[in-house]
N, C-alpha and C. Protein backbone atom coordinates (compact mmCIF):
# COMPACT_ATOMS: atom_id res chain seq x y z
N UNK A 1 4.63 13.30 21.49
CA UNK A 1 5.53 12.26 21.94
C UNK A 1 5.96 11.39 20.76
N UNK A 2 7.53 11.25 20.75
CA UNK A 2 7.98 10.04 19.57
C UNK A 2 7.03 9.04 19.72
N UNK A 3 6.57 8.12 19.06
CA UNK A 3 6.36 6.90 18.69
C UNK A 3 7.42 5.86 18.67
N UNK A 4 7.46 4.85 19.14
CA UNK A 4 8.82 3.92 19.48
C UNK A 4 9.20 2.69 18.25
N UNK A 5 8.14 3.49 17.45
CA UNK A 5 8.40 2.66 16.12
C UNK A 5 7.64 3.76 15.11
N UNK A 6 8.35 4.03 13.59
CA UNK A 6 7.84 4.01 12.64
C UNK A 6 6.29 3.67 12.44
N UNK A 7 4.97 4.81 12.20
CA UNK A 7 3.76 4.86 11.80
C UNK A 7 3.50 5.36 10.69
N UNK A 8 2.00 4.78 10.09
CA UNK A 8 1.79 5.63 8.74
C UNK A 8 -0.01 6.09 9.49
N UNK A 9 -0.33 7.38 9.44
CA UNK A 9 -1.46 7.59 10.03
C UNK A 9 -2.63 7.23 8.72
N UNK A 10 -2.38 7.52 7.22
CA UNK A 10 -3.33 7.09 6.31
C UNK A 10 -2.54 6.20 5.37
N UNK A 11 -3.36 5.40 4.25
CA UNK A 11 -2.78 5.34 3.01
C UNK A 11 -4.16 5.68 2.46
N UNK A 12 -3.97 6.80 0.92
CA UNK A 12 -4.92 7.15 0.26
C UNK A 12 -4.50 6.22 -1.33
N UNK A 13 -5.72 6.09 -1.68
CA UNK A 13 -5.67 5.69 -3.42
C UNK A 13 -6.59 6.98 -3.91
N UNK A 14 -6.61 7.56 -4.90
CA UNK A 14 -7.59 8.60 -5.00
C UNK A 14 -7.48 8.99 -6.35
N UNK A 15 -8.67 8.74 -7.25
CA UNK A 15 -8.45 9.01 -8.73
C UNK A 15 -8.12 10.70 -8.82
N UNK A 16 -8.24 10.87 -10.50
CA UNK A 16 -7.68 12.18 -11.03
C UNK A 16 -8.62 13.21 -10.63
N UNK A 17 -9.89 12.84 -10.14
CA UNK A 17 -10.44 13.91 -9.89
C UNK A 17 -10.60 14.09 -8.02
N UNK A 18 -9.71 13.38 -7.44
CA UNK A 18 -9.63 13.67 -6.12
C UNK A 18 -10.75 12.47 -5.41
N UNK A 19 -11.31 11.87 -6.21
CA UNK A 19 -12.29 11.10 -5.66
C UNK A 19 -11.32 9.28 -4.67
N UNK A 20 -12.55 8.95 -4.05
CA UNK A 20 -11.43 7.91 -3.26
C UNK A 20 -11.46 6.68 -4.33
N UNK A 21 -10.42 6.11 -4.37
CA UNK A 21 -10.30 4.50 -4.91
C UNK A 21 -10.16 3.24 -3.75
N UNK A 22 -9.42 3.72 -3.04
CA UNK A 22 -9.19 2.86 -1.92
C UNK A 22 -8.60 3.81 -0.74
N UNK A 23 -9.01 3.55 0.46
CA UNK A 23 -8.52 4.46 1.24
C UNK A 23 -8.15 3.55 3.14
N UNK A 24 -7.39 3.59 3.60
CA UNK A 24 -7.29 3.46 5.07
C UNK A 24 -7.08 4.55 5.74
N UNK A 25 -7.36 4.42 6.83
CA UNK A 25 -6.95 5.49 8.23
C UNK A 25 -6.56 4.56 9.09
N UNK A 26 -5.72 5.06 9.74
CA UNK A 26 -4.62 3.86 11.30
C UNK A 26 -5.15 4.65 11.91
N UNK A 27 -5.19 6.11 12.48
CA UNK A 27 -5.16 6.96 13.03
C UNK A 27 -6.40 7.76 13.44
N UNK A 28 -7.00 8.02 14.44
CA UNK A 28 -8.20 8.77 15.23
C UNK A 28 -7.73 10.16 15.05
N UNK A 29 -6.71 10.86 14.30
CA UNK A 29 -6.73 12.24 13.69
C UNK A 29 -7.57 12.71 12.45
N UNK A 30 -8.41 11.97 12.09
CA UNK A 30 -9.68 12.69 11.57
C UNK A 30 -11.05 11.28 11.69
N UNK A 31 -11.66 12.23 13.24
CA UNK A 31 -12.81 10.69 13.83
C UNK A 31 -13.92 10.70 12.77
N UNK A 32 -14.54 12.16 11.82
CA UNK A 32 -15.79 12.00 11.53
C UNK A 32 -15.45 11.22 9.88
N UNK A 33 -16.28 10.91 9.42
CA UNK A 33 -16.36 10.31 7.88
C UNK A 33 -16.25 12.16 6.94
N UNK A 34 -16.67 13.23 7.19
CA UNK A 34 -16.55 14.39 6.91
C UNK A 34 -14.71 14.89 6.64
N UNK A 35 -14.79 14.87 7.69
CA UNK A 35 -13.61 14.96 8.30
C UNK A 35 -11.87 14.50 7.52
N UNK A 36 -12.20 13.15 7.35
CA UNK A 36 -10.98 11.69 6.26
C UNK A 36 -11.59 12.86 4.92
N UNK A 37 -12.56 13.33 4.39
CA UNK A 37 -13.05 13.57 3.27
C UNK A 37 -12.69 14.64 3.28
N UNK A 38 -12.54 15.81 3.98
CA UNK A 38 -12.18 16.64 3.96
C UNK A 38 -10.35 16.99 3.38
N UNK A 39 -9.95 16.28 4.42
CA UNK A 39 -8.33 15.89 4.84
C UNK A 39 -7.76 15.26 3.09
N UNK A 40 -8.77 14.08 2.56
CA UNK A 40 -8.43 14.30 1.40
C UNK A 40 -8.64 15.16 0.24
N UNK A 41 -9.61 15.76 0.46
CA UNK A 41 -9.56 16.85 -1.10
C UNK A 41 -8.49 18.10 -0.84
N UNK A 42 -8.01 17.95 0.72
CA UNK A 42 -7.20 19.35 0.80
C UNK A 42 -5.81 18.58 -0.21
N UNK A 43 -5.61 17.88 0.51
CA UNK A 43 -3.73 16.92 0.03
C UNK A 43 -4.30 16.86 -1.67
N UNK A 44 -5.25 16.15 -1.92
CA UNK A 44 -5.64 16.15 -3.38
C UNK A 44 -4.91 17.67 -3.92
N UNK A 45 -5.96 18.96 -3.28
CA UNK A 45 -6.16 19.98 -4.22
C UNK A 45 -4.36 20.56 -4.04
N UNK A 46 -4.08 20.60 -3.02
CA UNK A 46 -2.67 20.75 -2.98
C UNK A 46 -1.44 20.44 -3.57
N UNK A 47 -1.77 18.72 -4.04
CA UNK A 47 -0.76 18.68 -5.12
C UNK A 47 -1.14 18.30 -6.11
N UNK A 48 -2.37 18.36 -6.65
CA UNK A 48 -2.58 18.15 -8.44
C UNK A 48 -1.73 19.24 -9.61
N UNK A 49 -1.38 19.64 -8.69
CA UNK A 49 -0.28 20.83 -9.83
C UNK A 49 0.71 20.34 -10.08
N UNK A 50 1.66 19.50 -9.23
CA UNK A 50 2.53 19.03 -8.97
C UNK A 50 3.33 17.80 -10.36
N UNK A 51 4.34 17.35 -10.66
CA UNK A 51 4.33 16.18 -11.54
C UNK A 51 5.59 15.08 -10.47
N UNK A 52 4.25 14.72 -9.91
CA UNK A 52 4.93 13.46 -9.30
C UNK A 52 4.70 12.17 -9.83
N UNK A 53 5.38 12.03 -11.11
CA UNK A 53 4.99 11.40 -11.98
C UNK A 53 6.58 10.30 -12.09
N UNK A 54 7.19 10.96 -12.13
CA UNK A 54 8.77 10.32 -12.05
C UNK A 54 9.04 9.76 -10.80
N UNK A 55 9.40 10.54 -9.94
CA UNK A 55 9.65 9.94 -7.83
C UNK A 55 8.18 10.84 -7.27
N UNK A 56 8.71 9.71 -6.12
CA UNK A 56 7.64 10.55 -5.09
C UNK A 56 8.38 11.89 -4.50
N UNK A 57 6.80 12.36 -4.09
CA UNK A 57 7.32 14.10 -3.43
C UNK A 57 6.92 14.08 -1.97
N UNK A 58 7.56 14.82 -1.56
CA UNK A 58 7.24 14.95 -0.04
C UNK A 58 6.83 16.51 0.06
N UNK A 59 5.45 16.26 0.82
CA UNK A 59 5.06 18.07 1.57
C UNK A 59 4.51 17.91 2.57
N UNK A 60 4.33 18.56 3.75
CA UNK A 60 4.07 19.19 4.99
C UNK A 60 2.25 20.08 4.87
N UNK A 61 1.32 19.11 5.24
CA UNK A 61 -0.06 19.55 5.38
C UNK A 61 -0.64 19.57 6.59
N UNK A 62 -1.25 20.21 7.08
CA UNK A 62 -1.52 20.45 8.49
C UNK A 62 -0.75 19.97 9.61
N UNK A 63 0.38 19.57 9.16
CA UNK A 63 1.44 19.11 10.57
C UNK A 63 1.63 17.24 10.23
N UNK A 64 1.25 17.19 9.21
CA UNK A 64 1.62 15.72 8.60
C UNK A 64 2.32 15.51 7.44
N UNK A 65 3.31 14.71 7.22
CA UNK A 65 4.18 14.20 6.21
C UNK A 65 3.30 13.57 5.12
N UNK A 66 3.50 14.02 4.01
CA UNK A 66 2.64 13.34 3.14
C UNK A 66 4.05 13.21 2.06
N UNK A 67 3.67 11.75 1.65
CA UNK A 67 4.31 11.27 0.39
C UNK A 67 3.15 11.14 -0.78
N UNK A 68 3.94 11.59 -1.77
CA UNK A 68 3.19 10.86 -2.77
C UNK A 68 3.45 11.00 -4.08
N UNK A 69 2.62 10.20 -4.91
CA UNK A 69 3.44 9.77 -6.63
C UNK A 69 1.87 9.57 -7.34
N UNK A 70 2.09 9.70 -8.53
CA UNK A 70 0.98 9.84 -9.26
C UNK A 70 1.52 8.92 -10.36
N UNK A 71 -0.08 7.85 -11.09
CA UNK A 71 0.69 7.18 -12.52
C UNK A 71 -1.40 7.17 -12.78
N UNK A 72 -0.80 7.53 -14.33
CA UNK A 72 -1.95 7.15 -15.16
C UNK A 72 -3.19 8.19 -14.46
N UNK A 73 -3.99 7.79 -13.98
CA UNK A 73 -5.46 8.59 -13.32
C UNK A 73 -5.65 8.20 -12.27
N UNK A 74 -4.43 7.51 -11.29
CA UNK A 74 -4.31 7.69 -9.85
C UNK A 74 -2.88 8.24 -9.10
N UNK A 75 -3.79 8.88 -8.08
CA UNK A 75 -3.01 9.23 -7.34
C UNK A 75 -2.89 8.47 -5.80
N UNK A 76 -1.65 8.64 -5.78
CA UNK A 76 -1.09 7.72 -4.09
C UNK A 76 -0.53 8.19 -3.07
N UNK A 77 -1.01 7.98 -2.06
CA UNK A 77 -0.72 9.03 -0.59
C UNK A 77 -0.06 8.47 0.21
N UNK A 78 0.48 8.57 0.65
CA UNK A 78 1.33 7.95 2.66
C UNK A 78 1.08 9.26 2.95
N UNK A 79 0.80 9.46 4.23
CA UNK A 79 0.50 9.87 5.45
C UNK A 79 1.52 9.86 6.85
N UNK A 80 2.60 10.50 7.61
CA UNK A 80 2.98 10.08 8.36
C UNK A 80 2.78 11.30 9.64
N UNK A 81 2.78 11.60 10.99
CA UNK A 81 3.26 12.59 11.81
C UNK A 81 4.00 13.52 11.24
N UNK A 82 4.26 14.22 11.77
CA UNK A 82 5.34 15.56 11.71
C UNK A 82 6.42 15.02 11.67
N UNK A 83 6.91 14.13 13.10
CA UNK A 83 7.80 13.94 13.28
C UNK A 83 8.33 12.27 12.57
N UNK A 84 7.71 12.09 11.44
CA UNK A 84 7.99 10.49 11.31
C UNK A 84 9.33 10.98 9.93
N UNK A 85 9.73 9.38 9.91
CA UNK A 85 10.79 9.65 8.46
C UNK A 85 10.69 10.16 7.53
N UNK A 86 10.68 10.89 6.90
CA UNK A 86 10.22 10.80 5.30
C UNK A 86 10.35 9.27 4.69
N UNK A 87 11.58 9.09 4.45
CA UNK A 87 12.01 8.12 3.64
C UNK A 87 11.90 7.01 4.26
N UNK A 88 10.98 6.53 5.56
CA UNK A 88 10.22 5.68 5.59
C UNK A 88 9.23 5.35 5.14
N UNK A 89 8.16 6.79 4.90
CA UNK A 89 7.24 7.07 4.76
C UNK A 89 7.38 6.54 2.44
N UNK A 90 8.17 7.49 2.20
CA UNK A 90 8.65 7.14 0.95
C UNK A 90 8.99 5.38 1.05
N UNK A 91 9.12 4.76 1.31
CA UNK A 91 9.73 3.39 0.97
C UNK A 91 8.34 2.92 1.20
N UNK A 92 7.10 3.12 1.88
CA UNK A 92 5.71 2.69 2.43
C UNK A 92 5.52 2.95 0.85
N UNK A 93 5.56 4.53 0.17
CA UNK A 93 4.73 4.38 -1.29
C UNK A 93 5.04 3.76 -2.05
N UNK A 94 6.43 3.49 -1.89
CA UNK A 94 7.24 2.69 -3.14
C UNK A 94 6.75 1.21 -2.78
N UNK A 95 6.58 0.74 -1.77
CA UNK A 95 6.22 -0.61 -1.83
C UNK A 95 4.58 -1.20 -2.16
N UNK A 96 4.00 0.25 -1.82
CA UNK A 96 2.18 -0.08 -2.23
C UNK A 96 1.97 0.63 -3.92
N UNK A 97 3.18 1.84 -3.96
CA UNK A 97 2.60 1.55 -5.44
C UNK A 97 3.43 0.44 -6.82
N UNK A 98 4.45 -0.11 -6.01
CA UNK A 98 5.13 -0.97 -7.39
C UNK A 98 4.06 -2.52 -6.70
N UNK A 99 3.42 -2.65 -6.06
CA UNK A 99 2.46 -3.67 -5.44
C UNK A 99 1.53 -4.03 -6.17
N UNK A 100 0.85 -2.28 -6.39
CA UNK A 100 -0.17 -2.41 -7.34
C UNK A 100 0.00 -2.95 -8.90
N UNK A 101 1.59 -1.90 -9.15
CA UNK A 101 1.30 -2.48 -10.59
C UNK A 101 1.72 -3.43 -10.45
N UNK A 102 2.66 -4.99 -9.84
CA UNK A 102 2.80 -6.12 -10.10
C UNK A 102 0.90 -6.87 -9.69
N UNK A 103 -0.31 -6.64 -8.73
CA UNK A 103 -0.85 -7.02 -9.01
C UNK A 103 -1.99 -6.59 -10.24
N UNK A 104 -1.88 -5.27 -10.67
CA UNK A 104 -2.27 -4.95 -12.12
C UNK A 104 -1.94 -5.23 -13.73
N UNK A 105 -0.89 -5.97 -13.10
CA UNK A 105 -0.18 -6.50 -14.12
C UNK A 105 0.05 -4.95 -15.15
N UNK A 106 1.05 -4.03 -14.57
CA UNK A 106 1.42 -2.86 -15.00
C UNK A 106 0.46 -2.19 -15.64
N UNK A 107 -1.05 -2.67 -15.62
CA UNK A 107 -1.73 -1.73 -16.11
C UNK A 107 -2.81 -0.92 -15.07
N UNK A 108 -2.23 -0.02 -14.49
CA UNK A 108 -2.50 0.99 -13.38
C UNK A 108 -3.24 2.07 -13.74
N UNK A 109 -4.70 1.83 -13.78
CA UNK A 109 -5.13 3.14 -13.95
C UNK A 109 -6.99 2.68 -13.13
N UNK A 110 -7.51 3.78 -13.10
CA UNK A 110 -8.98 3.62 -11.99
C UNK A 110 -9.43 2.42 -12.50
N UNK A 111 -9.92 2.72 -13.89
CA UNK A 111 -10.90 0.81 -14.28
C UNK A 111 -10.08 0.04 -13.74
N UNK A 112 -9.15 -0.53 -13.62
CA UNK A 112 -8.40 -1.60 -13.48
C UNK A 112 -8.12 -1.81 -11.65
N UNK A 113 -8.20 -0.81 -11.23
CA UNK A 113 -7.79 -0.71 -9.90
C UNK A 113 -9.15 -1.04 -8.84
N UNK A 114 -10.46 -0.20 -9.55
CA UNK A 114 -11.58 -0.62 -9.28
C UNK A 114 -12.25 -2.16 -9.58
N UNK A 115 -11.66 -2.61 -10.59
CA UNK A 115 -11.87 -4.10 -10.79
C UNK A 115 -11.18 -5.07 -10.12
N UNK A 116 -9.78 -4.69 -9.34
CA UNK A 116 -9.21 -5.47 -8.83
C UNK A 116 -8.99 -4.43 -7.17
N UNK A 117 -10.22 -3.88 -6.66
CA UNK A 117 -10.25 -3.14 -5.56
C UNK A 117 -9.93 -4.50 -4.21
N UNK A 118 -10.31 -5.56 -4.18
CA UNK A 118 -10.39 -6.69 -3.44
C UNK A 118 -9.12 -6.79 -3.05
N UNK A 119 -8.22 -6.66 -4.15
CA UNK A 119 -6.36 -7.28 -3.88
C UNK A 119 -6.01 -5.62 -3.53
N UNK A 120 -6.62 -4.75 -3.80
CA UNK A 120 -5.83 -3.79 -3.46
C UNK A 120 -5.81 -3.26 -2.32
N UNK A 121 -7.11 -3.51 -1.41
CA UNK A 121 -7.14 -3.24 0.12
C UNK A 121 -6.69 -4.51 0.59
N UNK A 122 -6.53 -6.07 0.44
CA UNK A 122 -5.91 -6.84 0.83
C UNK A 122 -4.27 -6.58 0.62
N UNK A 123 -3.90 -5.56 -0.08
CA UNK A 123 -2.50 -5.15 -0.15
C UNK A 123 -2.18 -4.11 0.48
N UNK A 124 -2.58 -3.08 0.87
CA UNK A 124 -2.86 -2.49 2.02
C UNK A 124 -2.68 -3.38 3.77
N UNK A 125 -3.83 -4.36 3.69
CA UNK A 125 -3.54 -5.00 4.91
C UNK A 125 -1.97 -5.55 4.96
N UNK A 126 -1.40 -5.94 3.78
CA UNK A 126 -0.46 -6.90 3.85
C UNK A 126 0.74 -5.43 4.15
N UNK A 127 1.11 -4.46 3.91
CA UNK A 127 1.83 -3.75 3.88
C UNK A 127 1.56 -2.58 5.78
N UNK A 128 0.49 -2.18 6.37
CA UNK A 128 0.41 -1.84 7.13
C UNK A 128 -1.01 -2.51 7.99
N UNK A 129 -0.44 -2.58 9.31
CA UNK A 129 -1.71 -3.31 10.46
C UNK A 129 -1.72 -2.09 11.34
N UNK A 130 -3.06 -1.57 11.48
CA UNK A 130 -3.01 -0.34 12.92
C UNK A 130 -2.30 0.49 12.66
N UNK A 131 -1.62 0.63 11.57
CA UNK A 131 -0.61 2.18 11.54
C UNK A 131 0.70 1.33 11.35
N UNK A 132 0.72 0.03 12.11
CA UNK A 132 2.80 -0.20 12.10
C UNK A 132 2.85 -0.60 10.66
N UNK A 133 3.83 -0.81 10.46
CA UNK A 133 4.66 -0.84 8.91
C UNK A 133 4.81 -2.79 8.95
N UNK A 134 4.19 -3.60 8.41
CA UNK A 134 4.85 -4.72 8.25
C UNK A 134 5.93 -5.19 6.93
N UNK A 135 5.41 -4.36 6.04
CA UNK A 135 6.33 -4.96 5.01
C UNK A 135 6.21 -3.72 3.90
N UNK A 136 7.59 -3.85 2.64
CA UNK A 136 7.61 -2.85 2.07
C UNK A 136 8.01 -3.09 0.41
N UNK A 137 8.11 -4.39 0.84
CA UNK A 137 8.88 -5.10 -0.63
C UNK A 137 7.57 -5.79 -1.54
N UNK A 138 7.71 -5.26 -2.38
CA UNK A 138 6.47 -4.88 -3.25
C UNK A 138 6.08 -6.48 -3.72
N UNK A 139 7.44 -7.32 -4.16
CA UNK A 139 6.93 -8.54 -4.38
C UNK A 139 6.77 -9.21 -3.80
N UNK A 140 6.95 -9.34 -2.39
CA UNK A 140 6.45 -9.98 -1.03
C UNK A 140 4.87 -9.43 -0.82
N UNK A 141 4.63 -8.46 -0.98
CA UNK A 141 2.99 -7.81 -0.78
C UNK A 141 2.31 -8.89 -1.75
N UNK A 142 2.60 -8.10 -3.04
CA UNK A 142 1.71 -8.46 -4.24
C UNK A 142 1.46 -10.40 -4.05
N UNK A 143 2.46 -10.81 -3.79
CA UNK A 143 2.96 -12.29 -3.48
C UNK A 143 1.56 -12.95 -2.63
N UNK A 144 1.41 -11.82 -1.69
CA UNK A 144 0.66 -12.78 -0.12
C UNK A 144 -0.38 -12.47 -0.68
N UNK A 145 -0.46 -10.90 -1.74
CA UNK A 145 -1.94 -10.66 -1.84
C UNK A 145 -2.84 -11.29 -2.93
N UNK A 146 -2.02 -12.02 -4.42
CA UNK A 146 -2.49 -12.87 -5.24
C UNK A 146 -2.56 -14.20 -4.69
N UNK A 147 -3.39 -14.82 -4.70
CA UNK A 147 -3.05 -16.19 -4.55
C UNK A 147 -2.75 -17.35 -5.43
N UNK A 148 -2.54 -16.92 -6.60
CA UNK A 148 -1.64 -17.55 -7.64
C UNK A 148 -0.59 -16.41 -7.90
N UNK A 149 0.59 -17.04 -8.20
CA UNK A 149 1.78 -16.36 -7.89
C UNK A 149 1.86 -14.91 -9.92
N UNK A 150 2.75 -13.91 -9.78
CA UNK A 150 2.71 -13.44 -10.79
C UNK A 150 2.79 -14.04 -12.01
N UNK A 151 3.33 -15.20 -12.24
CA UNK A 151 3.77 -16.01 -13.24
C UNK A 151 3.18 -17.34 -13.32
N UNK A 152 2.63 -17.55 -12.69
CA UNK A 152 1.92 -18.72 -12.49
C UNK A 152 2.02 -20.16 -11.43
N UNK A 153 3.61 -19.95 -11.83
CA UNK A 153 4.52 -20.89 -11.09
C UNK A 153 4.98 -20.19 -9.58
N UNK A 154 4.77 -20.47 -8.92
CA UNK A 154 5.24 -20.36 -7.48
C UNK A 154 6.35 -20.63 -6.79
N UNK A 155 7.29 -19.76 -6.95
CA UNK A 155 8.58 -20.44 -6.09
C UNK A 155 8.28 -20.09 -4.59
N UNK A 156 9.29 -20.62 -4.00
CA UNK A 156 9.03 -20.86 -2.34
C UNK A 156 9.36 -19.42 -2.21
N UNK A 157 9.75 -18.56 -2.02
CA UNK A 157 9.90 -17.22 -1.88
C UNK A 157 9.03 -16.56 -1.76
N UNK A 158 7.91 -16.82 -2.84
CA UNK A 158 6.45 -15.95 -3.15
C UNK A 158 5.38 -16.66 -2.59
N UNK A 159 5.18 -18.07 -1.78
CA UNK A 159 4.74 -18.36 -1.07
C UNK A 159 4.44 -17.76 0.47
N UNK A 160 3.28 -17.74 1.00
CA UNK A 160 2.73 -17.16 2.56
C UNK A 160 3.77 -18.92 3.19
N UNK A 161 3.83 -18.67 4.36
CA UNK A 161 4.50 -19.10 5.53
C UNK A 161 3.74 -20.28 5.54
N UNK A 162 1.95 -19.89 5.41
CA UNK A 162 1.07 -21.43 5.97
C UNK A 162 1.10 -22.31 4.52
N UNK A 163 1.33 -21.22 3.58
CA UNK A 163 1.69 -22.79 1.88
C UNK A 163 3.05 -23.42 2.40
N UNK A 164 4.06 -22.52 2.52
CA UNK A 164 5.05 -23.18 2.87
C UNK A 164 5.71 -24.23 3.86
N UNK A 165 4.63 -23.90 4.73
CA UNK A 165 4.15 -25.42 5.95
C UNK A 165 3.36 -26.39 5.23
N UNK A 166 2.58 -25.70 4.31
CA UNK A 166 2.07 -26.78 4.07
C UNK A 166 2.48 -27.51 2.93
N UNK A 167 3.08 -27.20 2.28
CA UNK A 167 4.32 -27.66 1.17
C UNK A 167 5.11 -28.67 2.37
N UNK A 168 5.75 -28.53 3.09
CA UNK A 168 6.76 -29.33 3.84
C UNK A 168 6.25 -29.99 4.57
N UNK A 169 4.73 -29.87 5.26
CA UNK A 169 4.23 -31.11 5.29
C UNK A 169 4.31 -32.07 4.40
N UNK A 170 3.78 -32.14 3.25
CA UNK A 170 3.47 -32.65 2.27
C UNK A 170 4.69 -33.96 2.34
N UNK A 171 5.81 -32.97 2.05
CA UNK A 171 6.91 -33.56 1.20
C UNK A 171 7.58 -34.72 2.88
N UNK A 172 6.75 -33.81 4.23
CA UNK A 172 7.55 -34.83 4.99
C UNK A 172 6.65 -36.00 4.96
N UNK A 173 5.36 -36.00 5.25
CA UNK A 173 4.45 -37.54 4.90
C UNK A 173 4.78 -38.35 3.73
N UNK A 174 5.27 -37.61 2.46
CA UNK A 174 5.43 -38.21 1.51
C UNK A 174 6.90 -39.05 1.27
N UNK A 175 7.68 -38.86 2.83
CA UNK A 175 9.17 -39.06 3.03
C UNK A 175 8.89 -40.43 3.78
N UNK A 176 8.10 -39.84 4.57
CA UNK A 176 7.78 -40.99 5.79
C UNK A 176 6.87 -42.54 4.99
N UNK A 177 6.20 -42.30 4.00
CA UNK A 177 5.28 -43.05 3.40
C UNK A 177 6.19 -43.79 2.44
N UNK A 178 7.45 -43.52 2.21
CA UNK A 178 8.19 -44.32 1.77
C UNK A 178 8.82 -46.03 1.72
């Protein structure tokens, strides 16, 4: 049955040797811990030949859409149905992997990803809840998921919703106190 919205059933992080870096499942299509482990060394062994090094690639693994792009000594997965977009699915990698490198500060590789593993499953949450898609724009992710902004300085843009209430609180007590 369609889905009445756009899903991503995994997102994988997974170093050069197939091992996990960061990993989610939305999806009860693989229940055992065996199972997610399995599902990844196949997609691993399947495209390490591959140079998805430039764009992402799209292939067809057991009846699931897989995206994915490789930089440095990781590799990056989306996951979708059979029947989901690609190039939804593609715009999901493009927004978790240009995420990473704005919170890696472009230096993307396992040490660095493992040291900053905290922002990177908090960027994950910020990009998919339960499978739906919330957001895809890499500097809106990276944004909610640092809490000092890339540059230091914070414009209202790269601010979460509750700074930005609470910014305009501020400025309205400080109107009223006049």
């Amino acid at each position: 049955m369609q889905e009445p919205y756009p899903s991503v059933k995994n997102i994988l992080l997974l170093d050069s040797e197939g091992k996990r870096v960061a990993v989610k499942y939305y999806a009860d299509d693989w229940p055992t811990q065996a199972a997610k482990l399995a599902f990844e060394k196949s997609v691993f062994t399947k495209t390490q030949k591959t140079n998805a090094r430039t764009e992402a690639e799209i292939a067809m693994f057991d009846g699931y859409i897989v995206v994915y792009k490789f930089i440095q000594d990781l590799h990056f997965f989306v996951t979708g149905g059979d029947n989901e977009n690609e190039l939804i699915l593609a715009t999901v990698l493009q927004g978790f992997f240009d995420a990473v490198g704005l919170i890696l500060r472009n230096n993307v590789d396992k040490r660095t990803a493992l040291e900053n593993l905290d922002l990177i499953l908090l960027c994950l949450d910020e990009i998919i809840d339960g499978g739906i898609i919330l957001e895809t724009e890499a500097s809106v992710i990276a944004g909610k998921t640092t809490s000092d902004s890339l540059d230091g300085m914070s414009s209202l843009s790269e601010q979460t919703i509750s700074q930005a209430l609470a910014t305009a609180r501020e400025h309205l007590a400080r109107s009223l106190l006049k």
